[in-house]
N, C-alpha and C. Protein backbone atom coordinates (compact mmCIF):
# COMPACT_ATOMS: atom_id res chain seq x y z
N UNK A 1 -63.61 -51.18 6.06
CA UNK A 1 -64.05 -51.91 7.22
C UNK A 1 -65.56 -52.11 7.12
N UNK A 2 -65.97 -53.54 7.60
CA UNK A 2 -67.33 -53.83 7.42
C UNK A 2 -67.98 -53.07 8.53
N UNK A 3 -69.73 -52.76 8.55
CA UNK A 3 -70.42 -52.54 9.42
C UNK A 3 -69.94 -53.62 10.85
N UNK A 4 -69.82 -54.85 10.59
CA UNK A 4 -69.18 -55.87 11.58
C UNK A 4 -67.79 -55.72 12.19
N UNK A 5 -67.00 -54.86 11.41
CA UNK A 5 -65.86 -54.34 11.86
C UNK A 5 -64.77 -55.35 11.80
N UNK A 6 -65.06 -56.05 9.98
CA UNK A 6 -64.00 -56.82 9.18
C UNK A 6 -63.28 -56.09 8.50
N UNK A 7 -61.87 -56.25 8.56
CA UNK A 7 -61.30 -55.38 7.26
C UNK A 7 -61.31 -56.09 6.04
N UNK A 8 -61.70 -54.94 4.95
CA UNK A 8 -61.94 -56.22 3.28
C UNK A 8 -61.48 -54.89 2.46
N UNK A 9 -60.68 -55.72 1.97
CA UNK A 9 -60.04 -54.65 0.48
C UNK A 9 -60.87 -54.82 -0.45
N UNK A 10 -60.41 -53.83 -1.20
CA UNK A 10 -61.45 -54.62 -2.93
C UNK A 10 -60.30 -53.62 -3.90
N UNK A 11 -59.80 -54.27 -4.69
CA UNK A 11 -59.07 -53.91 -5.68
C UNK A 11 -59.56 -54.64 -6.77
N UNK A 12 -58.58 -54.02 -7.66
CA UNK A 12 -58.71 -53.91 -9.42
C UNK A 12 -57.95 -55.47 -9.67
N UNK A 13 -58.96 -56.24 -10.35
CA UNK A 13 -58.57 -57.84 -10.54
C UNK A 13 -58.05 -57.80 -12.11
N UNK A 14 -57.28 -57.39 -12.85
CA UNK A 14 -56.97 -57.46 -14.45
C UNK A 14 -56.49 -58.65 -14.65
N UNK A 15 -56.82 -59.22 -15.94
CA UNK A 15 -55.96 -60.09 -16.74
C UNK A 15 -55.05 -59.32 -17.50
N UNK A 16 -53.72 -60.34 -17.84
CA UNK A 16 -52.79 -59.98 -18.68
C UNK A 16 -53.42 -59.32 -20.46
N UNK A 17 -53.96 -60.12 -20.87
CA UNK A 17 -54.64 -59.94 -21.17
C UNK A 17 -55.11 -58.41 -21.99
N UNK A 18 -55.95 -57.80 -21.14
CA UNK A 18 -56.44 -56.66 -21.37
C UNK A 18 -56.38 -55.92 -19.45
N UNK A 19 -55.84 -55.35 -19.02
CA UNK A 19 -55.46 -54.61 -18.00
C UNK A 19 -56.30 -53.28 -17.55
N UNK A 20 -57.25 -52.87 -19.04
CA UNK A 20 -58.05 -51.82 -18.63
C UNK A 20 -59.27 -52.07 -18.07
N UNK A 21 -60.16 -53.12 -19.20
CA UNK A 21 -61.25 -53.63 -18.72
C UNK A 21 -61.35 -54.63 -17.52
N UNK A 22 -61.13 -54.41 -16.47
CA UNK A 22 -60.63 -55.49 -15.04
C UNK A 22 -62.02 -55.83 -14.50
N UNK A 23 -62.17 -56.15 -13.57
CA UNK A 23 -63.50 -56.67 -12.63
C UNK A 23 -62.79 -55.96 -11.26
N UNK A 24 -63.74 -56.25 -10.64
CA UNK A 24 -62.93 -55.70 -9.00
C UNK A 24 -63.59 -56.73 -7.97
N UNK A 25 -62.30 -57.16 -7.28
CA UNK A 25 -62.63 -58.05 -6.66
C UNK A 25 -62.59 -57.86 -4.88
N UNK A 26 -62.56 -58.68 -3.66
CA UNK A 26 -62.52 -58.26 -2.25
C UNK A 26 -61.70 -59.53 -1.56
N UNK A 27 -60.56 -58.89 -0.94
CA UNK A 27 -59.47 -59.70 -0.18
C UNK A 27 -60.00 -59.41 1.32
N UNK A 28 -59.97 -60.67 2.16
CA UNK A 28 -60.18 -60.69 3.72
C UNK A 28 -58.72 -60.88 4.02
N UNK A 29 -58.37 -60.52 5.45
CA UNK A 29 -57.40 -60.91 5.93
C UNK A 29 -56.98 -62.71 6.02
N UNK A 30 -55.87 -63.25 6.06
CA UNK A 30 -55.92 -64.50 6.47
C UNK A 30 -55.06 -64.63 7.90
N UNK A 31 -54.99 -63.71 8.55
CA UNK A 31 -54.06 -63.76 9.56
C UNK A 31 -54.93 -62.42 10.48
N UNK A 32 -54.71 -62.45 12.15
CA UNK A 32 -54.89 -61.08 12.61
C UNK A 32 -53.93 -60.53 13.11
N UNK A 33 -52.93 -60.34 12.17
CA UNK A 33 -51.97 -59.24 12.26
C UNK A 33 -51.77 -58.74 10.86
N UNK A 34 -52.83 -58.87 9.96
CA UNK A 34 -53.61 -58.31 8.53
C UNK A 34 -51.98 -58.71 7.46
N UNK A 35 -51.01 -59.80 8.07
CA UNK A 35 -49.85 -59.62 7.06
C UNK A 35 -50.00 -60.44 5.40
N UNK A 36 -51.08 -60.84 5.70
CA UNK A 36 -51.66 -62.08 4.21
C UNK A 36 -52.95 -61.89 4.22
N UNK A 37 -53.63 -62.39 3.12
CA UNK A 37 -55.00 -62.30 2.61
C UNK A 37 -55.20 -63.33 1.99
N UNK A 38 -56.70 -63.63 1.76
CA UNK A 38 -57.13 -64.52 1.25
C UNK A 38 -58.16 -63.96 0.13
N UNK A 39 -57.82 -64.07 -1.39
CA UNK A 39 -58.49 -63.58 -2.30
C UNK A 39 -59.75 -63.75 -2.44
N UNK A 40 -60.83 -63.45 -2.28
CA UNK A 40 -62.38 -63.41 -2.35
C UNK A 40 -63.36 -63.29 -4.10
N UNK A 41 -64.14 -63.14 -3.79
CA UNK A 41 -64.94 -63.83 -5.26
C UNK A 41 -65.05 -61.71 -5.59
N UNK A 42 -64.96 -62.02 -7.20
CA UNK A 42 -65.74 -60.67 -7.90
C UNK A 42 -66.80 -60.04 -7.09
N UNK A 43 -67.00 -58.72 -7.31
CA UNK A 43 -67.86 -58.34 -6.56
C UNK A 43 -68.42 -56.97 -7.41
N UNK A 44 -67.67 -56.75 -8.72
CA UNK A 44 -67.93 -55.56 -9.57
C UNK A 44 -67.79 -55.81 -10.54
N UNK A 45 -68.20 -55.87 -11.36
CA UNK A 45 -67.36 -56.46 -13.27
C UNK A 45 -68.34 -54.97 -14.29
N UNK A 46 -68.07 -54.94 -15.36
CA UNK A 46 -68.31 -54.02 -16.19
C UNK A 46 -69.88 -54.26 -16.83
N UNK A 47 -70.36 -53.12 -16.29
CA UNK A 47 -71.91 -53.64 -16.84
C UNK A 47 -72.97 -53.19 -18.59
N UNK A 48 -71.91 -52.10 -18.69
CA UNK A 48 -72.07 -51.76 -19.83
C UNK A 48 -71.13 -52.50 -21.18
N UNK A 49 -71.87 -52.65 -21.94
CA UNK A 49 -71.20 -53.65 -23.17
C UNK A 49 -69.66 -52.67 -23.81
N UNK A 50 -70.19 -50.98 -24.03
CA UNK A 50 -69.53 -50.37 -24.93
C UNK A 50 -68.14 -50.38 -23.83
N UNK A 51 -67.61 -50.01 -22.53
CA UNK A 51 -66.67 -50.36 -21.42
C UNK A 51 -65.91 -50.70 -22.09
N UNK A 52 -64.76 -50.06 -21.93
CA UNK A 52 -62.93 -50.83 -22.71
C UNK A 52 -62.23 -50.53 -21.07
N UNK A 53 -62.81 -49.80 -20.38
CA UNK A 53 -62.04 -49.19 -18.95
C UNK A 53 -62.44 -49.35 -18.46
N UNK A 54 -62.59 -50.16 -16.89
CA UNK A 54 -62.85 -50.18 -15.60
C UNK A 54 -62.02 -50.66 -14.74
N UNK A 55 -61.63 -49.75 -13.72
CA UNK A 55 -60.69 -49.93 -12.78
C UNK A 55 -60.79 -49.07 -11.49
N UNK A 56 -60.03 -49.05 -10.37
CA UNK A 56 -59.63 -48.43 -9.07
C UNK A 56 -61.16 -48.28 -8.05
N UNK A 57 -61.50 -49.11 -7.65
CA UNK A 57 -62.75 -48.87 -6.89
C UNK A 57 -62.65 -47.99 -5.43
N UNK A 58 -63.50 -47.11 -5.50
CA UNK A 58 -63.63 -46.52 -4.45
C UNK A 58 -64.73 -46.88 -3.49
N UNK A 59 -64.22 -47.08 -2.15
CA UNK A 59 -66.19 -47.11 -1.19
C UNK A 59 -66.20 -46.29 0.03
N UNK A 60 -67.63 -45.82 -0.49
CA UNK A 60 -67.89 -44.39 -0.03
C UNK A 60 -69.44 -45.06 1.13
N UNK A 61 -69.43 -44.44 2.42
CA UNK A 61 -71.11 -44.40 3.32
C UNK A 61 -71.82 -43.53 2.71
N UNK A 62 -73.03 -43.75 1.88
CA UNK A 62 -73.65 -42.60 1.82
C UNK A 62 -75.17 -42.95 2.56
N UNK A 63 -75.52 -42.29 3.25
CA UNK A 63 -76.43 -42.55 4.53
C UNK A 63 -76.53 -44.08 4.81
N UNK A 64 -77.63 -44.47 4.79
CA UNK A 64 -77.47 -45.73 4.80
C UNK A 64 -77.22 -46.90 3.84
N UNK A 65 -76.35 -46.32 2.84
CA UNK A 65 -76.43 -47.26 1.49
C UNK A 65 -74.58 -47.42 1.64
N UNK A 66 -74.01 -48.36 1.17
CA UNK A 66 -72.30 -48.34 0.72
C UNK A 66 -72.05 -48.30 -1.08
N UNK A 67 -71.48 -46.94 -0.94
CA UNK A 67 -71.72 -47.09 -2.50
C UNK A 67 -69.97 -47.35 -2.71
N UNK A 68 -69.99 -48.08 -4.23
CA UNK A 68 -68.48 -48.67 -4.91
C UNK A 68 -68.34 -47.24 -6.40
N UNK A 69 -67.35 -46.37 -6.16
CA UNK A 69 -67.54 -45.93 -7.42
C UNK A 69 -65.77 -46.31 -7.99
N UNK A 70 -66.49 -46.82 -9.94
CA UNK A 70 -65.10 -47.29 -10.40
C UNK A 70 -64.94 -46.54 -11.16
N UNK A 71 -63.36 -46.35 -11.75
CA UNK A 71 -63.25 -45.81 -13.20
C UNK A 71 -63.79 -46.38 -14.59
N UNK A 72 -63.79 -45.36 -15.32
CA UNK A 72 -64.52 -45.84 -16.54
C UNK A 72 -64.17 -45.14 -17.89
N UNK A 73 -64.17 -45.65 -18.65
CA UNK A 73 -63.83 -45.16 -20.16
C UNK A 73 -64.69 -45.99 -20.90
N UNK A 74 -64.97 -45.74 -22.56
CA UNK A 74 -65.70 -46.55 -23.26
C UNK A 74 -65.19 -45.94 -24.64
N UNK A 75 -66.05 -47.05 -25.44
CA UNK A 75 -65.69 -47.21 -26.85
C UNK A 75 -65.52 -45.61 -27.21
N UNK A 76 -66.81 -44.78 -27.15
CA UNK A 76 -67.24 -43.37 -27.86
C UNK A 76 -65.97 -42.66 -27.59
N UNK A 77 -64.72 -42.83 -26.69
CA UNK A 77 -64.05 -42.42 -25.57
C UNK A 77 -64.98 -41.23 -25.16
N UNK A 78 -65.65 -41.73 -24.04
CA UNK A 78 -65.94 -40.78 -22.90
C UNK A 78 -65.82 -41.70 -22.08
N UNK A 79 -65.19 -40.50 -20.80
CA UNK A 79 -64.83 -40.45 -19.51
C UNK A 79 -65.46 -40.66 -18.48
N UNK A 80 -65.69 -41.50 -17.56
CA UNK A 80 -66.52 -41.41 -15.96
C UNK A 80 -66.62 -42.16 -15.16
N UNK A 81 -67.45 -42.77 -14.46
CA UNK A 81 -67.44 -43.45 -13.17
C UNK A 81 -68.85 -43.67 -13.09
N UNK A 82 -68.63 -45.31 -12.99
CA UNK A 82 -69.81 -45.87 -12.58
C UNK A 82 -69.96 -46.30 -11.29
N UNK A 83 -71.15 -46.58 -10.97
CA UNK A 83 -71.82 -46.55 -9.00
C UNK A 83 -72.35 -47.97 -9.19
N UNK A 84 -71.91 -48.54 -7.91
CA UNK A 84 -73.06 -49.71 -7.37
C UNK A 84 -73.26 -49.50 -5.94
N UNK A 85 -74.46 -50.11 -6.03
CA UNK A 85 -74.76 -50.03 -4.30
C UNK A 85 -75.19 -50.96 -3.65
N UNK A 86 -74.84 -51.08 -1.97
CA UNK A 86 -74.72 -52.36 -1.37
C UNK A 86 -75.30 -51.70 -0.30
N UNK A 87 -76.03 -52.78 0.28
CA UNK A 87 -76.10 -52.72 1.59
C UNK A 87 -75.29 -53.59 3.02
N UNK A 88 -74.47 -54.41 2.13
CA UNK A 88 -73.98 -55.12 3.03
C UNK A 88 -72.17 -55.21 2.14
N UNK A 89 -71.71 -54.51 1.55
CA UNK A 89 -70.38 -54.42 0.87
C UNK A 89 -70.25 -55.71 -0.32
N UNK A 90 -70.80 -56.31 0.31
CA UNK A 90 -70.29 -57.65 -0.31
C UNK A 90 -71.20 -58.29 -1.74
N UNK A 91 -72.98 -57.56 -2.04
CA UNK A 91 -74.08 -58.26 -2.82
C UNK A 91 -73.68 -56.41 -3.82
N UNK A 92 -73.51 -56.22 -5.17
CA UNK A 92 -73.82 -54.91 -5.30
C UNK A 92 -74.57 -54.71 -6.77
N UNK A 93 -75.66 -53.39 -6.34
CA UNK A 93 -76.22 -53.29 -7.57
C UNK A 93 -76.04 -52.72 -8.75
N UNK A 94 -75.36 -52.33 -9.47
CA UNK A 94 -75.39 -51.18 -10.63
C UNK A 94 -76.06 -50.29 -10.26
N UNK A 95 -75.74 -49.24 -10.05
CA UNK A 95 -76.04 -47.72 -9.84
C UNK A 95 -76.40 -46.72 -10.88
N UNK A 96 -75.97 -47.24 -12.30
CA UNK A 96 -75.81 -45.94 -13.33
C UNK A 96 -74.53 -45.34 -13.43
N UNK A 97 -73.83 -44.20 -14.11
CA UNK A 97 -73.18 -43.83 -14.35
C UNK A 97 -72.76 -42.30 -12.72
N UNK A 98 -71.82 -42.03 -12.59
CA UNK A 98 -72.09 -41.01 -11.44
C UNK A 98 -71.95 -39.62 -11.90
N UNK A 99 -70.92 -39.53 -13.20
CA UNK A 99 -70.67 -38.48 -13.73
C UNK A 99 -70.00 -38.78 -15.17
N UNK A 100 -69.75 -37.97 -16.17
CA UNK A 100 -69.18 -38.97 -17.42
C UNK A 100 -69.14 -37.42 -18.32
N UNK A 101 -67.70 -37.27 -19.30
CA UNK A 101 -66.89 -36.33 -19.70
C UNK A 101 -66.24 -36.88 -21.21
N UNK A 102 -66.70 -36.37 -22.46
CA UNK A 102 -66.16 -37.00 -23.36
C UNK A 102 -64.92 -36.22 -23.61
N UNK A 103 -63.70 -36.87 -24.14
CA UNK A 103 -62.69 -36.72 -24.51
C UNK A 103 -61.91 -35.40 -25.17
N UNK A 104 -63.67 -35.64 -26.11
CA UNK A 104 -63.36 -34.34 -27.24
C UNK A 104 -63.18 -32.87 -26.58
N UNK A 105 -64.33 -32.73 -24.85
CA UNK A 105 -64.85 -31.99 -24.58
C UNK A 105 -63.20 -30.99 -24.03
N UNK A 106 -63.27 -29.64 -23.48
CA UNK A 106 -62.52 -28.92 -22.95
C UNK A 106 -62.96 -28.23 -21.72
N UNK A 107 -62.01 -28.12 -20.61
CA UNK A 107 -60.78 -28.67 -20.57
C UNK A 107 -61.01 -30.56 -20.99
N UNK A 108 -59.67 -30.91 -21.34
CA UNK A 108 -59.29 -31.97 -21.79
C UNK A 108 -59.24 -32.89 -20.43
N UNK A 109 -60.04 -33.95 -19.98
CA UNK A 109 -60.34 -34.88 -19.11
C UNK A 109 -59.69 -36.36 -19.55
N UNK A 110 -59.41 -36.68 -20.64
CA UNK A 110 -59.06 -38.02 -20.99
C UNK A 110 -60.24 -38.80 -21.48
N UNK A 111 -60.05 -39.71 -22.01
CA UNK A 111 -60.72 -40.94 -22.48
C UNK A 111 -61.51 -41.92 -21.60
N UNK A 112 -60.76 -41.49 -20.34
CA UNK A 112 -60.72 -42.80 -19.60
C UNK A 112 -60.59 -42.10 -17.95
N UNK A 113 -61.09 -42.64 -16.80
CA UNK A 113 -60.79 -42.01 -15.40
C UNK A 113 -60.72 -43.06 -14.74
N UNK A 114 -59.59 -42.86 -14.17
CA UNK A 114 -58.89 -43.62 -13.08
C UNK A 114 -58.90 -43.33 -11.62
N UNK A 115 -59.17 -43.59 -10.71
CA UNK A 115 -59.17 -43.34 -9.44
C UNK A 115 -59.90 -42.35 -8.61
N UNK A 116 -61.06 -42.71 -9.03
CA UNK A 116 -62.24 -41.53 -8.79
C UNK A 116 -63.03 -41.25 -7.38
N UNK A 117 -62.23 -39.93 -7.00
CA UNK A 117 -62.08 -39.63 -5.65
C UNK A 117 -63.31 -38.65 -5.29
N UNK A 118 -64.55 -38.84 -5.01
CA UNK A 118 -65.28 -38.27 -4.14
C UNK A 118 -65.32 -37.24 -3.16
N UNK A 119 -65.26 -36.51 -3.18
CA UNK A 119 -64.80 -35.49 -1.64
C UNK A 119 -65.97 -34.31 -1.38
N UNK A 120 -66.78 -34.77 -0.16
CA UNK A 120 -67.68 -34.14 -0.09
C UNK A 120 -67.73 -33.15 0.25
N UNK A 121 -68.70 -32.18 0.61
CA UNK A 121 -68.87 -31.51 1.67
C UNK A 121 -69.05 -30.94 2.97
N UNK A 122 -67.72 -30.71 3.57
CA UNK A 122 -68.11 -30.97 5.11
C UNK A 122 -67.63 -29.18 5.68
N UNK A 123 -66.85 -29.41 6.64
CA UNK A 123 -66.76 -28.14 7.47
C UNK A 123 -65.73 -27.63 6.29
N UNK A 124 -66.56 -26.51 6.35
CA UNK A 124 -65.84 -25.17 6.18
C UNK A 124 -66.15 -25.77 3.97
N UNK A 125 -66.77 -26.39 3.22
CA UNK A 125 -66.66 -26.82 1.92
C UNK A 125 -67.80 -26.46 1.55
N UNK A 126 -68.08 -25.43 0.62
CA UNK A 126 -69.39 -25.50 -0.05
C UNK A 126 -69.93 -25.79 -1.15
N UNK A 127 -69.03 -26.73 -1.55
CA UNK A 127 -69.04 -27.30 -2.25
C UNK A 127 -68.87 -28.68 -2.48
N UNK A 128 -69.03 -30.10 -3.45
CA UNK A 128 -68.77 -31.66 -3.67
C UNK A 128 -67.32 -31.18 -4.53
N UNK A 129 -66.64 -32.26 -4.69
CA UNK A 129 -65.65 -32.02 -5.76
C UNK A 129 -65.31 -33.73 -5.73
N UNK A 130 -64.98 -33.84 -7.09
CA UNK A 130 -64.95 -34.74 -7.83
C UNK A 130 -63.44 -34.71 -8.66
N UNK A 131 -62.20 -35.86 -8.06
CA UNK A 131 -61.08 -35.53 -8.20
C UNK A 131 -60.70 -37.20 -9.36
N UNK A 132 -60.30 -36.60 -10.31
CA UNK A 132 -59.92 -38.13 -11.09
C UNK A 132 -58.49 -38.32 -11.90
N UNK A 133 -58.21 -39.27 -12.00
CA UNK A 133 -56.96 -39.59 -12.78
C UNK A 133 -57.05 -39.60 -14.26
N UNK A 134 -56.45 -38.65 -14.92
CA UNK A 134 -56.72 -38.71 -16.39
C UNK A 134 -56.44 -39.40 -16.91
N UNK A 135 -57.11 -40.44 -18.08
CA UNK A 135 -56.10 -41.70 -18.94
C UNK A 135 -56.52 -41.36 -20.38
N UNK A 136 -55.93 -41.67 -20.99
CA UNK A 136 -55.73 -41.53 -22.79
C UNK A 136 -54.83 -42.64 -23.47
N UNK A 137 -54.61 -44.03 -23.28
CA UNK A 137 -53.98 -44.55 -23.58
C UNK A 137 -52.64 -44.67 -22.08
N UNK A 138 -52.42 -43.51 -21.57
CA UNK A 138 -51.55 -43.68 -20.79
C UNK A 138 -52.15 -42.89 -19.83
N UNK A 139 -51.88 -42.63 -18.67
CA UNK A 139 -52.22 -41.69 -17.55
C UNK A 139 -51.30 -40.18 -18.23
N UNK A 140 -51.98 -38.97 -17.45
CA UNK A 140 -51.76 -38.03 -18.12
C UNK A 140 -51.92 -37.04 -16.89
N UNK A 141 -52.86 -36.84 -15.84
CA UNK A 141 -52.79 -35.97 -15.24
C UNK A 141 -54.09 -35.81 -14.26
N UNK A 142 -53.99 -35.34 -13.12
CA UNK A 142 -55.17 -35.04 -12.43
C UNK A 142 -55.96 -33.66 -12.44
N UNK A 143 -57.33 -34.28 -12.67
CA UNK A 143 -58.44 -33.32 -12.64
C UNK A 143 -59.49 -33.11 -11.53
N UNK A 144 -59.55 -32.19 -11.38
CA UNK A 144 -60.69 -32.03 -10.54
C UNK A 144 -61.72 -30.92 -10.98
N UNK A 145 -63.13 -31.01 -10.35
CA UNK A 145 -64.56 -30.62 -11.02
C UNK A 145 -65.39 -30.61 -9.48
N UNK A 146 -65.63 -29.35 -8.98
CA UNK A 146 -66.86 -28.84 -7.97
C UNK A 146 -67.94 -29.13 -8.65
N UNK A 147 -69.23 -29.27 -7.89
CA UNK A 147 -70.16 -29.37 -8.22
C UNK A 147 -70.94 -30.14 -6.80
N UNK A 148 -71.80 -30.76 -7.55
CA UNK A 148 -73.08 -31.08 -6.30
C UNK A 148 -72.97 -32.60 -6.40
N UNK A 149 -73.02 -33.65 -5.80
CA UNK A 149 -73.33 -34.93 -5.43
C UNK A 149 -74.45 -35.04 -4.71
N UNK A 150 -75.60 -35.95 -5.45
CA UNK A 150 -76.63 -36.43 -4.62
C UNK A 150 -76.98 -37.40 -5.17
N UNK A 151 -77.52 -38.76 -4.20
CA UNK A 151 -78.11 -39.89 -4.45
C UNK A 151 -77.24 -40.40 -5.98
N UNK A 152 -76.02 -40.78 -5.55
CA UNK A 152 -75.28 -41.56 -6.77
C UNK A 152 -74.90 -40.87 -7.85
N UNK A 153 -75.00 -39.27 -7.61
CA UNK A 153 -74.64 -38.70 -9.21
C UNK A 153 -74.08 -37.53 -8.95
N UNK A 154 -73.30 -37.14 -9.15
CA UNK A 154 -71.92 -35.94 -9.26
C UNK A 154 -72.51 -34.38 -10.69
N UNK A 155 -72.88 -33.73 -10.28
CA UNK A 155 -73.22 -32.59 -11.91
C UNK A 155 -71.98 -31.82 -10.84
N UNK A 156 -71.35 -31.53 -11.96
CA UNK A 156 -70.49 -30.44 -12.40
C UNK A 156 -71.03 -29.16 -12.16
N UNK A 157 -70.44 -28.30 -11.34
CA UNK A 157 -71.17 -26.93 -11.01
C UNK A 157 -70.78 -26.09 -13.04
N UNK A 158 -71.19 -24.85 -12.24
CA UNK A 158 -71.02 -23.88 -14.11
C UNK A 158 -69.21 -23.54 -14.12
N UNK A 159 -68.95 -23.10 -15.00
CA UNK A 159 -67.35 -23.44 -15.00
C UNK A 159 -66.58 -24.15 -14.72
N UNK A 160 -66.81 -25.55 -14.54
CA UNK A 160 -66.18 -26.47 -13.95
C UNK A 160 -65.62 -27.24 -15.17
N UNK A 161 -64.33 -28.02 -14.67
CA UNK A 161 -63.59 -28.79 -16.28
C UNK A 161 -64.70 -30.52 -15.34
């Protein structure tokens, strides 16, 4: 929901094509009883060259900024999630990377992260945790990793996969 109090999706736009490397795009309603949409222009595409993976956008308030975090994989296969940030949902900037896990590393994270779930710290949490979909060619399993989130970037506390 916009600051204006529009509802706007933004999903994963793939071609047949290649299905990993997608763009992410934003659907408005075309009706107000939300039963149809009207497909809207790109609003995320892959900003790094080496990128074979980007998909499942997430949007998160973080004070006064709207941040988009997507999945990500790349050539080296390492794992993570890249950030953009908006102030208005709709214009967004490249953020950098938010957190990122190579393949080789252990525990075993995947190649590739899919659906990268944020979950902060609130009552009763003393901790950020950082929940993702494992991919390797195929999906494989969910991971999750405590640690600290600030200003666009996720570190992994000590023992954390």
């Amino acid at each position: 929901m916009s600051d204006e109090g529009e509802p706007l999706l933004f999903y994963t736009s793939a071609s047949e094509g290649d299905v990993g490397r997608a763009s992410i795009r934003v659907a408005r309603p075309a009706d107000p009883e939300l039963r149809t949409r009207t497909k809207g222009p790109v609003v995320a595409s892959p900003q790094r060259p080496e990128t074979t993976v980007f998909r499942d956008p997430v949007i998160t308030r973080d004070a006064d900024t709207w941040r988009m975090v997507v999945g990500h994989g790349d050539a080296e296969r390492t794992a993570g999630a890249e950030v953009f940030r908006s102030a208005d949902l709709l214009t967004r900037d490249y953020d950098g990377l938010l957190s990122t896990r190579a393949a080789a590393d252990e525990p075993f994270t995947g190649a590739a992260w899919e659906c990268p779930q944020l979950v902060r710290r609130t009552h009763g949490l003393d901790t950020d945790l950082l929940v993702v979909s494992v991919w390797d060619d195929d999906p494989f399993h969910v991971a999750a990793s405590a640690g600290t989130y600030s200003e666009g970037r996720f570190t992994r506390g000590t023992g954390s996969g």
